[in-house]
C-alpha atoms as a PDB file:
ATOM      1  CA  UNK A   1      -5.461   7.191  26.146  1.00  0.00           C
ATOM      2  CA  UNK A   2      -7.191   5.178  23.776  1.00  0.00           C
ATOM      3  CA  UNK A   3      -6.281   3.019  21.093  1.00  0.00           C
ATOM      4  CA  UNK A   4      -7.092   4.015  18.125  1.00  0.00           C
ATOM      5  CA  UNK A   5      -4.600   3.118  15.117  1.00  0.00           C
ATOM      6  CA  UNK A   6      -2.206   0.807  13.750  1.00  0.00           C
ATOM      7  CA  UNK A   7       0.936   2.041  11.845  1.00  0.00           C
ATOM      8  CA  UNK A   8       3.338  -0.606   9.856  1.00  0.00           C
ATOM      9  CA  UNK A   9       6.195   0.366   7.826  1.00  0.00           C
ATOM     10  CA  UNK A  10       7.575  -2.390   6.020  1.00  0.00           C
ATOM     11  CA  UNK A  11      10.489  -3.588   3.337  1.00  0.00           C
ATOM     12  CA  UNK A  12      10.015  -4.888   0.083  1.00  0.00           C
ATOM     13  CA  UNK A  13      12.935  -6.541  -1.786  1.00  0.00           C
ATOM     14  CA  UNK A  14      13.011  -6.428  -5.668  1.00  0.00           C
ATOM     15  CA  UNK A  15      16.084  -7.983  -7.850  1.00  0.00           C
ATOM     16  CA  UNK A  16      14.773  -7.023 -10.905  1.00  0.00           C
ATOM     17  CA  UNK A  17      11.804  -4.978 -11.753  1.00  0.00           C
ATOM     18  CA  UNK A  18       9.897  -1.686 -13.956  1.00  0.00           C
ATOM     19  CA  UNK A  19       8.050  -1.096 -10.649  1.00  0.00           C
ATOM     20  CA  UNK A  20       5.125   1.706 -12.042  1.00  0.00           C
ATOM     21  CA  UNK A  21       6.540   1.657 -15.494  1.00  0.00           C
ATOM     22  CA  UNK A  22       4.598   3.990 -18.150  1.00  0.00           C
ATOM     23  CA  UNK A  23       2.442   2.471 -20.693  1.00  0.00           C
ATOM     24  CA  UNK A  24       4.020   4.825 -23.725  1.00  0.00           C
ATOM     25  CA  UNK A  25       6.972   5.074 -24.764  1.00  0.00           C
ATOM     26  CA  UNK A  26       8.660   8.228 -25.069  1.00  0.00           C
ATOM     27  CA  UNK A  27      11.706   7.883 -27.462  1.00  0.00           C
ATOM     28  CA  UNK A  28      11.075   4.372 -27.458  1.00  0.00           C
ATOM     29  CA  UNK A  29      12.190   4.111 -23.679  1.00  0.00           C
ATOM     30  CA  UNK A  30       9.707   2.719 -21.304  1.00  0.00           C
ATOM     31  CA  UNK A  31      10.550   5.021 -17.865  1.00  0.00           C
ATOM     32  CA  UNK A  32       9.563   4.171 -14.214  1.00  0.00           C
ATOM     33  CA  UNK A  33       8.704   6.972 -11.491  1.00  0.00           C
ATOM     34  CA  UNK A  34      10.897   8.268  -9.847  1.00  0.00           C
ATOM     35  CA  UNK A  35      11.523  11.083  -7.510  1.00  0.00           C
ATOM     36  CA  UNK A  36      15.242  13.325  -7.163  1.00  0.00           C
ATOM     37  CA  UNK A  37      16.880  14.036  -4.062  1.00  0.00           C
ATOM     38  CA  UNK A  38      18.835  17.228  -3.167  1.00  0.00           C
ATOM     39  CA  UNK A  39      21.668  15.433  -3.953  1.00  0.00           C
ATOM     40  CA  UNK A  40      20.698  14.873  -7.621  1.00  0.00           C
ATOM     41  CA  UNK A  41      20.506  11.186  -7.110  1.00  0.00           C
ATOM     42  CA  UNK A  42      16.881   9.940  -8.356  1.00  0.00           C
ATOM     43  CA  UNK A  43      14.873   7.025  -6.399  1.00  0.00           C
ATOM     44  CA  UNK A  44      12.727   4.596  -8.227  1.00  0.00           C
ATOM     45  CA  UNK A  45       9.076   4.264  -6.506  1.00  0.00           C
ATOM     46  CA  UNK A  46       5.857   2.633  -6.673  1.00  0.00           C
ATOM     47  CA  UNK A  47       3.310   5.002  -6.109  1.00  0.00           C
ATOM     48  CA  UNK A  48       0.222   4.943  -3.400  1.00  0.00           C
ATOM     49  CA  UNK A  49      -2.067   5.281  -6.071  1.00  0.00           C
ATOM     50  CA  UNK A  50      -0.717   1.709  -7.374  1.00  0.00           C
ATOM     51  CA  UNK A  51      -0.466  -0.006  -3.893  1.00  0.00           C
ATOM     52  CA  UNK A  52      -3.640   0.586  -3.223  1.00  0.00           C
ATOM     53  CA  UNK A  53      -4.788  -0.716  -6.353  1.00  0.00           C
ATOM     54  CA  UNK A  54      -2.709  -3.955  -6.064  1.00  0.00           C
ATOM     55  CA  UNK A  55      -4.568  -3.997  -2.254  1.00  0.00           C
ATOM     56  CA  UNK A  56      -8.134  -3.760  -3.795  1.00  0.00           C
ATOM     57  CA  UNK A  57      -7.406  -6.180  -6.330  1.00  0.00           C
ATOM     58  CA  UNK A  58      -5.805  -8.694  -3.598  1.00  0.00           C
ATOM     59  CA  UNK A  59      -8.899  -8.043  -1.583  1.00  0.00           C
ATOM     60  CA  UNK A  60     -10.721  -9.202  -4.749  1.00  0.00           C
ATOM     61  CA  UNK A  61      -8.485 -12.094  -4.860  1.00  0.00           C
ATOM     62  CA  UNK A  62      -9.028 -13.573  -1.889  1.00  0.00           C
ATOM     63  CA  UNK A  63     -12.929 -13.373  -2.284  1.00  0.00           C
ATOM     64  CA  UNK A  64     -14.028 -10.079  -0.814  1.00  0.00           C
ATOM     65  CA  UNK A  65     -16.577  -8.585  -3.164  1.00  0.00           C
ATOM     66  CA  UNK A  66     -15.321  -5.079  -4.440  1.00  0.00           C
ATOM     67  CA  UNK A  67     -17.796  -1.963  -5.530  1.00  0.00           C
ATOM     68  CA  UNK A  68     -18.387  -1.779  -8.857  1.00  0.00           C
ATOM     69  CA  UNK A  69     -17.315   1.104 -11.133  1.00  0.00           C
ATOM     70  CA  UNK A  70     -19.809   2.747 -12.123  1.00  0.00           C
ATOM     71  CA  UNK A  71     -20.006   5.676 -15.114  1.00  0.00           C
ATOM     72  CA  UNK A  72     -19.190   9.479 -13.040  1.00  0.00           C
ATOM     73  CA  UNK A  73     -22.361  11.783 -11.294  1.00  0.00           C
ATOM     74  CA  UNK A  74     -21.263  14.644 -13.930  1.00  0.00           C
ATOM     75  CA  UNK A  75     -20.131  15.093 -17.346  1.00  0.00           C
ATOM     76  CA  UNK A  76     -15.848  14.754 -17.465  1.00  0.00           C
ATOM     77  CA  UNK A  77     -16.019  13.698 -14.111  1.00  0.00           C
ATOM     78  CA  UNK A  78     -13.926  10.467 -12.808  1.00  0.00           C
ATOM     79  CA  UNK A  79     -15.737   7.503 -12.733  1.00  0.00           C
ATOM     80  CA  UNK A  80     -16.889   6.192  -9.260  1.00  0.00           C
ATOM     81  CA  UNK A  81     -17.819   3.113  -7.155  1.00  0.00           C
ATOM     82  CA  UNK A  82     -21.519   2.206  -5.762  1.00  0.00           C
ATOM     83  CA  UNK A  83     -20.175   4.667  -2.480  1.00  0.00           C
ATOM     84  CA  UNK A  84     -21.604   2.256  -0.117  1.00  0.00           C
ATOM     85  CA  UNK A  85     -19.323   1.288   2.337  1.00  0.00           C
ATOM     86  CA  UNK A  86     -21.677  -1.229   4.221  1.00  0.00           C
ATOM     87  CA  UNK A  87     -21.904  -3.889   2.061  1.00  0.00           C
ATOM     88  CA  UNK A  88     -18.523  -3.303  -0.314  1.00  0.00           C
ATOM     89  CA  UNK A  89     -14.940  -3.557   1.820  1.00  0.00           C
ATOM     90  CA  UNK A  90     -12.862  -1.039  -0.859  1.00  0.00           C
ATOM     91  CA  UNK A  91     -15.639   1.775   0.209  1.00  0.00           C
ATOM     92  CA  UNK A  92     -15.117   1.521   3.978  1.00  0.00           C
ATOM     93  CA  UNK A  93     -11.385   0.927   3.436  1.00  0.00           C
ATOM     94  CA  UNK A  94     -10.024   3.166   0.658  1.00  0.00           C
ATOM     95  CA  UNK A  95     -13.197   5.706   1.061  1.00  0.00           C
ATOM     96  CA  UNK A  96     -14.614   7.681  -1.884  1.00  0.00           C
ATOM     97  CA  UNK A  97     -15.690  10.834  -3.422  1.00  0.00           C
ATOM     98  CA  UNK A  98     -18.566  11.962  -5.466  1.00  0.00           C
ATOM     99  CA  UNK A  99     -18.377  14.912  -7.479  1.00  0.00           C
ATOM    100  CA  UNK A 100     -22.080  15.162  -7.723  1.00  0.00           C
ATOM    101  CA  UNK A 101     -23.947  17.473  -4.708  1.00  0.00           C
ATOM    102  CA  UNK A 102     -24.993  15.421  -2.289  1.00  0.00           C
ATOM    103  CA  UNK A 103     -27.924  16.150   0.045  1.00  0.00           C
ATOM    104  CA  UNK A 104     -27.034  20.046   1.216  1.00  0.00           C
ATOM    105  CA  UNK A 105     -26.593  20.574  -2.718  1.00  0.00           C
ATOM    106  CA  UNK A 106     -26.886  24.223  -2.093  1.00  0.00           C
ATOM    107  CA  UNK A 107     -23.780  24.176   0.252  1.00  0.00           C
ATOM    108  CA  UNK A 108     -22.296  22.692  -2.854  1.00  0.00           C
ATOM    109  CA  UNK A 109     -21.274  19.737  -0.414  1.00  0.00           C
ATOM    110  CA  UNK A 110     -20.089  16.228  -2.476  1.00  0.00           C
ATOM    111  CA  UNK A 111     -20.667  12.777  -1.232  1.00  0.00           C
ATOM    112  CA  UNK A 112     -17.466  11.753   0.858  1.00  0.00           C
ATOM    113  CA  UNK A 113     -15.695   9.266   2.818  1.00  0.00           C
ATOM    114  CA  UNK A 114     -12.456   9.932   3.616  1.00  0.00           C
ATOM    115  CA  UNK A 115     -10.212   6.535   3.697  1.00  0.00           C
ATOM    116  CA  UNK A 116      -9.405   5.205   6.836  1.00  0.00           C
ATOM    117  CA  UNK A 117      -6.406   3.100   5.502  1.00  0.00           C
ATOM    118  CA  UNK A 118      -3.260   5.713   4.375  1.00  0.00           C
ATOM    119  CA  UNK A 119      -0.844   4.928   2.147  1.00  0.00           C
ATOM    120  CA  UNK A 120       2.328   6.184   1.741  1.00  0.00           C
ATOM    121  CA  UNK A 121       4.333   5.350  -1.721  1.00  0.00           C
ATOM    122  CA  UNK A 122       6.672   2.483  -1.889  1.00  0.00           C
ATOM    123  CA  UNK A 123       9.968   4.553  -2.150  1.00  0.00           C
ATOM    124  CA  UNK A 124      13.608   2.349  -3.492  1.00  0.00           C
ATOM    125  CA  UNK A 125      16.324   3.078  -0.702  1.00  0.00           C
ATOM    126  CA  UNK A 126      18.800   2.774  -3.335  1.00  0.00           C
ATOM    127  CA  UNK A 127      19.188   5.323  -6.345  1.00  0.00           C
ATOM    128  CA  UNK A 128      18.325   4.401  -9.769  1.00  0.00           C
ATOM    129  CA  UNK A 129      21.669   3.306 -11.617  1.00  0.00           C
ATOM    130  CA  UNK A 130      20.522   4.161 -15.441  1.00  0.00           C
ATOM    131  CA  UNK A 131      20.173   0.364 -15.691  1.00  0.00           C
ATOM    132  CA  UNK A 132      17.996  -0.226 -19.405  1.00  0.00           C
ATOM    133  CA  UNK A 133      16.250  -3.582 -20.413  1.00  0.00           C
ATOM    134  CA  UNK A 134      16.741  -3.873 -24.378  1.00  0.00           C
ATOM    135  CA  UNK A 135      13.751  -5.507 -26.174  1.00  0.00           C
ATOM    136  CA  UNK A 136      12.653  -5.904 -29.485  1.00  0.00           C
ATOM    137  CA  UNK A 137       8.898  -6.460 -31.036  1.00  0.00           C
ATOM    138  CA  UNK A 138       9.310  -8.534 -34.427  1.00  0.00           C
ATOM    139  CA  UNK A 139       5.614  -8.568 -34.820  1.00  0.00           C
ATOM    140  CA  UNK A 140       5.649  -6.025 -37.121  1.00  0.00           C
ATOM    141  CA  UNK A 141       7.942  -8.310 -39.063  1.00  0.00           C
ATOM    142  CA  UNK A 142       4.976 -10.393 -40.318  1.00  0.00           C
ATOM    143  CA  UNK A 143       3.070  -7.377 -42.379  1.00  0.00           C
ATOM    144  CA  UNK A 144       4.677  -6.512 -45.788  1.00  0.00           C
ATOM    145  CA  UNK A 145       7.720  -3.930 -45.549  1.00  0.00           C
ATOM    146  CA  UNK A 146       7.395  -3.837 -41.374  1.00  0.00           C
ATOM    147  CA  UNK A 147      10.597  -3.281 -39.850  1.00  0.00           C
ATOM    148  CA  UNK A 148      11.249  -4.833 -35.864  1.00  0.00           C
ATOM    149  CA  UNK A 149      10.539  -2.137 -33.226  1.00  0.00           C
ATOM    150  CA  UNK A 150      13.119  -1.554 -30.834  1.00  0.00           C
ATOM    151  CA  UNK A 151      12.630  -0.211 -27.330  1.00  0.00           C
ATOM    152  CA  UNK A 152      14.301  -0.299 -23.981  1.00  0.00           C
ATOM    153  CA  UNK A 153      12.546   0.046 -20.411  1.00  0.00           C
ATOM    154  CA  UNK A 154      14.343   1.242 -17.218  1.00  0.00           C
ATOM    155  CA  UNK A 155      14.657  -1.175 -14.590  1.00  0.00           C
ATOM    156  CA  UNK A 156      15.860  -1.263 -10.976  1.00  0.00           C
ATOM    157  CA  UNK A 157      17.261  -3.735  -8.202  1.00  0.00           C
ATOM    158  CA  UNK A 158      16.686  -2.376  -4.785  1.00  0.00           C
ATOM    159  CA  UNK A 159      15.386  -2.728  -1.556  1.00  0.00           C
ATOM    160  CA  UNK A 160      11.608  -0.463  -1.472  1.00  0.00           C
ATOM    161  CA  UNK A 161       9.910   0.741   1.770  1.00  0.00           C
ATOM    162  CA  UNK A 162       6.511   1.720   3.083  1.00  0.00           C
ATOM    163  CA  UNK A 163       4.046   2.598   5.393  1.00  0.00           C
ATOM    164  CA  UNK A 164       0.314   1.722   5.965  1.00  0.00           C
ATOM    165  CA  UNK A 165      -1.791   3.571   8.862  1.00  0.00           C
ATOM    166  CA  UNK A 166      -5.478   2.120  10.018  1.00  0.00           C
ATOM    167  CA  UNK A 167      -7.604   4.383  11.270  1.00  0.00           C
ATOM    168  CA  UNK A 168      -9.034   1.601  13.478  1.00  0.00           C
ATOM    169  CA  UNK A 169     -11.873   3.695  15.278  1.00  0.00           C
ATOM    170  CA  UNK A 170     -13.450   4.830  11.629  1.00  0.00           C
ATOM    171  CA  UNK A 171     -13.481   1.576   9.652  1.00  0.00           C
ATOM    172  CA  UNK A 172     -16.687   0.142   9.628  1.00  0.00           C
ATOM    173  CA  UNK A 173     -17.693   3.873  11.252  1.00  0.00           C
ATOM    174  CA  UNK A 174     -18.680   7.251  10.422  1.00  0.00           C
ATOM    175  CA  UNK A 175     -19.286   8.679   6.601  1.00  0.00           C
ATOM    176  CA  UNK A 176     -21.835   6.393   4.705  1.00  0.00           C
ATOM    177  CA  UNK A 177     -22.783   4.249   7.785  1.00  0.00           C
ATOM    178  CA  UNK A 178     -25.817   6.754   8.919  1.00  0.00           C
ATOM    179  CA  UNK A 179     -27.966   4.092   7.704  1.00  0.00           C
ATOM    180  CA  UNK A 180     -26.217   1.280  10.091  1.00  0.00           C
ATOM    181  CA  UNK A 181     -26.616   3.004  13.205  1.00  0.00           C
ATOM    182  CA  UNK A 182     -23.313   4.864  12.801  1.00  0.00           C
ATOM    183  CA  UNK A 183     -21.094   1.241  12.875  1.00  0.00           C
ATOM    184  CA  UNK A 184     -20.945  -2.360  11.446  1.00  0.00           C
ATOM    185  CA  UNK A 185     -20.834  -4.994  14.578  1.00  0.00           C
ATOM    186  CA  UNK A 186     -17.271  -5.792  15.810  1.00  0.00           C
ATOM    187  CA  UNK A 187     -16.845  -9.103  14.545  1.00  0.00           C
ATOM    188  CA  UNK A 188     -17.407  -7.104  10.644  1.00  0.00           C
ATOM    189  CA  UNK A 189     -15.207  -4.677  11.665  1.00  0.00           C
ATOM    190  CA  UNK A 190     -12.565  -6.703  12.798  1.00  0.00           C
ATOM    191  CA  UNK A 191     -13.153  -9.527   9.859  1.00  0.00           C
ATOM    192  CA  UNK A 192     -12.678  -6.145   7.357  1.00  0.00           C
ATOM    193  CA  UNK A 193      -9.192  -5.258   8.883  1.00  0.00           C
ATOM    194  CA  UNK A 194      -7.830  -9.044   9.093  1.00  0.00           C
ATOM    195  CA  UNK A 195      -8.807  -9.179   5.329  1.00  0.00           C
ATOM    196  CA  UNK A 196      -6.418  -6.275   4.641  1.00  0.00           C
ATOM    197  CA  UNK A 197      -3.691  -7.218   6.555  1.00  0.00           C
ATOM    198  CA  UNK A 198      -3.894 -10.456   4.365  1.00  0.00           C
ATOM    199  CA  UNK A 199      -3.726  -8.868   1.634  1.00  0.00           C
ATOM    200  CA  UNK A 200      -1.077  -6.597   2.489  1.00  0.00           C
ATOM    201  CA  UNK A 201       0.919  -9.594   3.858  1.00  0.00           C
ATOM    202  CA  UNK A 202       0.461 -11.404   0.426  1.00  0.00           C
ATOM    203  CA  UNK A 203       0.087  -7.828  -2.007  1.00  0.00           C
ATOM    204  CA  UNK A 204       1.747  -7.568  -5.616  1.00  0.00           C
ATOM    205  CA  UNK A 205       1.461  -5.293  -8.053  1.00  0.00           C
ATOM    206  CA  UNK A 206      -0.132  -6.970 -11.416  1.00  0.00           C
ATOM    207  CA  UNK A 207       0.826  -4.003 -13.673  1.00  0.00           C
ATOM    208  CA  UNK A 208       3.902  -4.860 -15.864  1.00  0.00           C
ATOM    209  CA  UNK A 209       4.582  -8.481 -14.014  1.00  0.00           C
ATOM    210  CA  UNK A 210       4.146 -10.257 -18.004  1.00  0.00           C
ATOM    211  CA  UNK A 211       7.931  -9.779 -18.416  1.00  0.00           C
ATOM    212  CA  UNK A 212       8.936  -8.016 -14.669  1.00  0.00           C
ATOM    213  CA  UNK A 213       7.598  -9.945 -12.646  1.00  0.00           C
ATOM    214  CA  UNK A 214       8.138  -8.950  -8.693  1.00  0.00           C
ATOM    215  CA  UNK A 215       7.247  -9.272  -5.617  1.00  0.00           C
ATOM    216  CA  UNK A 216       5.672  -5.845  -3.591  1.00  0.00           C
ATOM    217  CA  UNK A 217       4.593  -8.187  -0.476  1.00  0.00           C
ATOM    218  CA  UNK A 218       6.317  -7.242   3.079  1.00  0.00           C
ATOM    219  CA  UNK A 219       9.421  -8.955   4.127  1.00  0.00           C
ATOM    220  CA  UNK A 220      10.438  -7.083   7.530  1.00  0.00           C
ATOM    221  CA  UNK A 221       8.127  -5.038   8.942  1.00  0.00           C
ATOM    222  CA  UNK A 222       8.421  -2.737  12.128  1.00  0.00           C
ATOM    223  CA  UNK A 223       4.409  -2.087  13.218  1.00  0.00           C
ATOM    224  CA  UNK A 224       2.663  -0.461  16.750  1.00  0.00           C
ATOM    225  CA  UNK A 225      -0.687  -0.612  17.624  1.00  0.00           C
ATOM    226  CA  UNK A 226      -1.312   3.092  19.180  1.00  0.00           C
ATOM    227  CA  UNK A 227      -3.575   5.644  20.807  1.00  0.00           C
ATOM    228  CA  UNK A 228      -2.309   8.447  18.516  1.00  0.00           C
ATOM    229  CA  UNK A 229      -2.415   8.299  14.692  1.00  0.00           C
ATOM    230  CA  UNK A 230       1.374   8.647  13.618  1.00  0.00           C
ATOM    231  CA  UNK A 231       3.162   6.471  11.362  1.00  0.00           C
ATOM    232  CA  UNK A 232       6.093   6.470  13.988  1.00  0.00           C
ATOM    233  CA  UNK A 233       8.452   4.286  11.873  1.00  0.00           C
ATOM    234  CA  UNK A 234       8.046   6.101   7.984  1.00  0.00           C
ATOM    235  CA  UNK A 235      11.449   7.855   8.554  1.00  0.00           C
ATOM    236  CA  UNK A 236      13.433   5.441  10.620  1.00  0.00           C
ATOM    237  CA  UNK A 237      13.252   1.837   8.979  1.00  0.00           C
ATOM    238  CA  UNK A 238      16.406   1.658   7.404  1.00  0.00           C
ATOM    239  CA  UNK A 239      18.783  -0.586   5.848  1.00  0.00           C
ATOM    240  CA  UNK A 240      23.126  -0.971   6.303  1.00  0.00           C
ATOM    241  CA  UNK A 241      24.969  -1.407   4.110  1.00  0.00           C
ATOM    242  CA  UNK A 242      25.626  -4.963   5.257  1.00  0.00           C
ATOM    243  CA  UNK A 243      21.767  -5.567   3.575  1.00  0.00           C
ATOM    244  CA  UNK A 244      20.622  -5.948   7.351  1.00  0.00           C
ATOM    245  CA  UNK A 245      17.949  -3.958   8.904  1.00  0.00           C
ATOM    246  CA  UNK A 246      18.719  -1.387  11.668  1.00  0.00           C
ATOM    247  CA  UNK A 247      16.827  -2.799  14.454  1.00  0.00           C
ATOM    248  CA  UNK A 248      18.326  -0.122  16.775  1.00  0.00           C
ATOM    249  CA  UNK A 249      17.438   2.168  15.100  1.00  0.00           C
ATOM    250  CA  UNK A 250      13.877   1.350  15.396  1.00  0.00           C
ATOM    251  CA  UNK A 251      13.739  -0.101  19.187  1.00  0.00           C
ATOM    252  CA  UNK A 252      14.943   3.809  19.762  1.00  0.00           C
ATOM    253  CA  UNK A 253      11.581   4.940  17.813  1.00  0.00           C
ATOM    254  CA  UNK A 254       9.711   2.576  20.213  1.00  0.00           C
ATOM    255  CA  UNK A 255      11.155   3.979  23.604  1.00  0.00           C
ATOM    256  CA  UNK A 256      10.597   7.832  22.229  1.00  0.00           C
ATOM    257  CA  UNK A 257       7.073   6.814  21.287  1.00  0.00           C
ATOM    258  CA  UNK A 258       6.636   4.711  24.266  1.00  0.00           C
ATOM    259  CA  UNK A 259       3.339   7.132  25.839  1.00  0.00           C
ATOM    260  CA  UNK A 260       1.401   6.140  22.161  1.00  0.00           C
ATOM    261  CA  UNK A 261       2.704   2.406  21.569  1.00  0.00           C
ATOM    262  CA  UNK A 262       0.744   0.266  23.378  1.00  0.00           C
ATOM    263  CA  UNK A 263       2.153  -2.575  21.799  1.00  0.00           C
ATOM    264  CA  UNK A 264       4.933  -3.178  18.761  1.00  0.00           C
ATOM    265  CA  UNK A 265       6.685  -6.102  17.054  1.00  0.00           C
ATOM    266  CA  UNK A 266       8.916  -6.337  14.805  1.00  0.00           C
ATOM    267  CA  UNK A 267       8.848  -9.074  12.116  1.00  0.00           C
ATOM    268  CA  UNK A 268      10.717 -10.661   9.423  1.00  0.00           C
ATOM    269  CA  UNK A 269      11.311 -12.828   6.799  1.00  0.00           C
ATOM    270  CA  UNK A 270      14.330 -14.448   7.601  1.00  0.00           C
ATOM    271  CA  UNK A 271      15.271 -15.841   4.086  1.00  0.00           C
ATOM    272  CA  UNK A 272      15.493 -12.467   2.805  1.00  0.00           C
ATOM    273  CA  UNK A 273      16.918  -9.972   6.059  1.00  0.00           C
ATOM    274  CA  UNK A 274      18.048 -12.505   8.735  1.00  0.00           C
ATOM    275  CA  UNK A 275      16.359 -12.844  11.961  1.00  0.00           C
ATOM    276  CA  UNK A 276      17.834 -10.140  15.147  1.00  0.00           C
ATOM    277  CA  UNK A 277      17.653 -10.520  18.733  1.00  0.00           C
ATOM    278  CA  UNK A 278      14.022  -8.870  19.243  1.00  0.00           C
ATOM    279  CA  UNK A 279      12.890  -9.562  15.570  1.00  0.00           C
ATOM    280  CA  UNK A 280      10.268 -12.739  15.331  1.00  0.00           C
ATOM    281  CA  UNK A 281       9.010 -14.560  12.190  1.00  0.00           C
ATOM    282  CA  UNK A 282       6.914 -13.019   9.725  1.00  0.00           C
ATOM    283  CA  UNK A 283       4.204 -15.196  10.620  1.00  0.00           C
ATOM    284  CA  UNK A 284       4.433 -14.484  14.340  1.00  0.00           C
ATOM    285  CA  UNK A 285       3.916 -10.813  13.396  1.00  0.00           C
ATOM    286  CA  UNK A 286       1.236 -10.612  11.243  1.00  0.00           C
ATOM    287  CA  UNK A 287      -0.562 -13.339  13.931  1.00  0.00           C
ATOM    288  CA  UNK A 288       0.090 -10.567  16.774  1.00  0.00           C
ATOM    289  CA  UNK A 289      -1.267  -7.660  14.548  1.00  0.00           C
ATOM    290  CA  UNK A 290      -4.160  -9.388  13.716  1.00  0.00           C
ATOM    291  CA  UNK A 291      -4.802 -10.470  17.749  1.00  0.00           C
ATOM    292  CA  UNK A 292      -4.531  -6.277  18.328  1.00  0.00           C
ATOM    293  CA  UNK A 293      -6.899  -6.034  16.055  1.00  0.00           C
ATOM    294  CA  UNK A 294      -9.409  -8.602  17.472  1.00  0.00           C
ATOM    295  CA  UNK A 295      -8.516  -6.983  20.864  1.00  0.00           C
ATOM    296  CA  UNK A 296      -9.308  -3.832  20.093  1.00  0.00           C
ATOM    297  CA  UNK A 297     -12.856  -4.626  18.670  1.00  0.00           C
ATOM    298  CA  UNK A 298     -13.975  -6.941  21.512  1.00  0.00           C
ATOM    299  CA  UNK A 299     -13.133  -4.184  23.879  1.00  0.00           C
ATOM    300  CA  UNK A 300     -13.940  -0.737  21.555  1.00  0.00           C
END
């Protein structure tokens, strides 16, 4: 079989943070998502919606040249980008839809690319504890009468983890690339993917860092390059309570998988989760990901 995708779930530590924290307050309290268990206990996430966001705006970052937003095809629709995933990276990457009718209008068929890159949410694996952040706003204090405003915003300390999945044989390929004979050249292809894994290796989310700041990026990370798309590891990256990373746990996933993987590594920060038998450096990782990925081009 061939290969044709590369899965990573991954760890994120935060000591203190309003990760996706609501711009209004409601009751003067600032809340963070969250999502409840059958067990009643509720866990503090970042959405997908927001890590790919902080991904495009990395990409941005580190001198990629993102789509412009442009005004929506249609009256009350969403606003859109220039939909050409040749020459902008966020198009071929995070795909995009156009509510206008495209060319078989009377099919009532939209302009679509569907995203090679999914996203699951970054998800706490500890529960939210009720823990509140008091603040108060004296700025009101200045006009005549104004009394200080007094608010409080949830916050969490926790370890967060998620999951990428790159459709390898569609970036660079398929919807909006008719006019490039169907595909970029390799060496674009593969240059597109490196770019996202460096942002994802160096990714933070710049909504609500003025007073939270926190840090989103990957610090162990459990990823397979394989020849079925499957994000093999979502369910089984998990944490003792010791703070250390089951690495059984996911060397199992690896030998059950072992007909799709054709090749794994797991990686980690060592500052942050320790470093176990099997487990290399964070920088070794990403460094083998990224060789898959040149592999797979120069061959594909």
């Amino acid at each position: 079989m061939k290969i044709n995708s590369l899965t990573i779930t991954y760890l994120s530590k935060v000591s203190f943070a309003s990760l996706n924290g609501g711009d209004k307050e409601v009751d003067n309290i600032v809340t963070i998502k969250k999502v409840t268990l059958d067990n009643g206990d509720q866990l503090p996430y970042l959405s997908s919606q927001a890590v790919r966001r902080a991904l495009r705006d990395k990409l941005e970052e580190l001198g990629w040249t993102i789509s412009p937003v442009a005004k929506a095809s249609e009256d009350k629709g969403a606003a859109k980008t220039q939909l050409d995933p040749v020459q902008y990276i966020d198009d071929d990457l995070f795909g995009f839809m156009d509510a206008a009718k495209g060319k078989d209008a009377e099919k009532g068929k939209a302009t679509v690319r569907t995203s090679p890159v999914r996203v699951e949410s970054l998800l706490a694996l500890t529960k939210f504890q009720e823990d509140l952040d008091f603040g108060t706003n004296y700025m009101a204090k200045k006009l005549d009468g104004g009394q200080p405003n007094i608010f409080e915003t949830e916050i969490h300390s926790g370890i967060y983890r998620g999951t990428i999945l790159i459709e390898l044989d569609r970036v660079g390929a398929g919807e909006g690339f008719e006019k490039a004979d169907g595909k970029l050249p390799w060496a674009e292809r593969a240059k597109r993917v490196e770019g996202f894994l460096d942002a994802f290796q160096t990714m933070w989310s710049s909504g609500r860092q003025s007073r939270f700041l926190a840090d989103i990026s990957p610090k162990f990370m459990a990823a397979a390059c394989m020849s079925s798309k499957n994000p093999v590891f979502l369910e089984a990256l998990k944490v003792g309570r010791n703070g250390q990373v089951d690495v059984e746990a996911l060397q199992s996933v690896i030998s059950d998988y072992e007909p799709f993987i054709n090749e794994s590594v797991l990686a980690t920060q060592e500052g942050v989760f320790g470093k176990a038998d099997g487990v290399v450096s964070l920088k070794d990782g990403f460094a083998t990901i990224k060789q898959w990925v040149r592999d797979y081009y120069t061959t594909n």
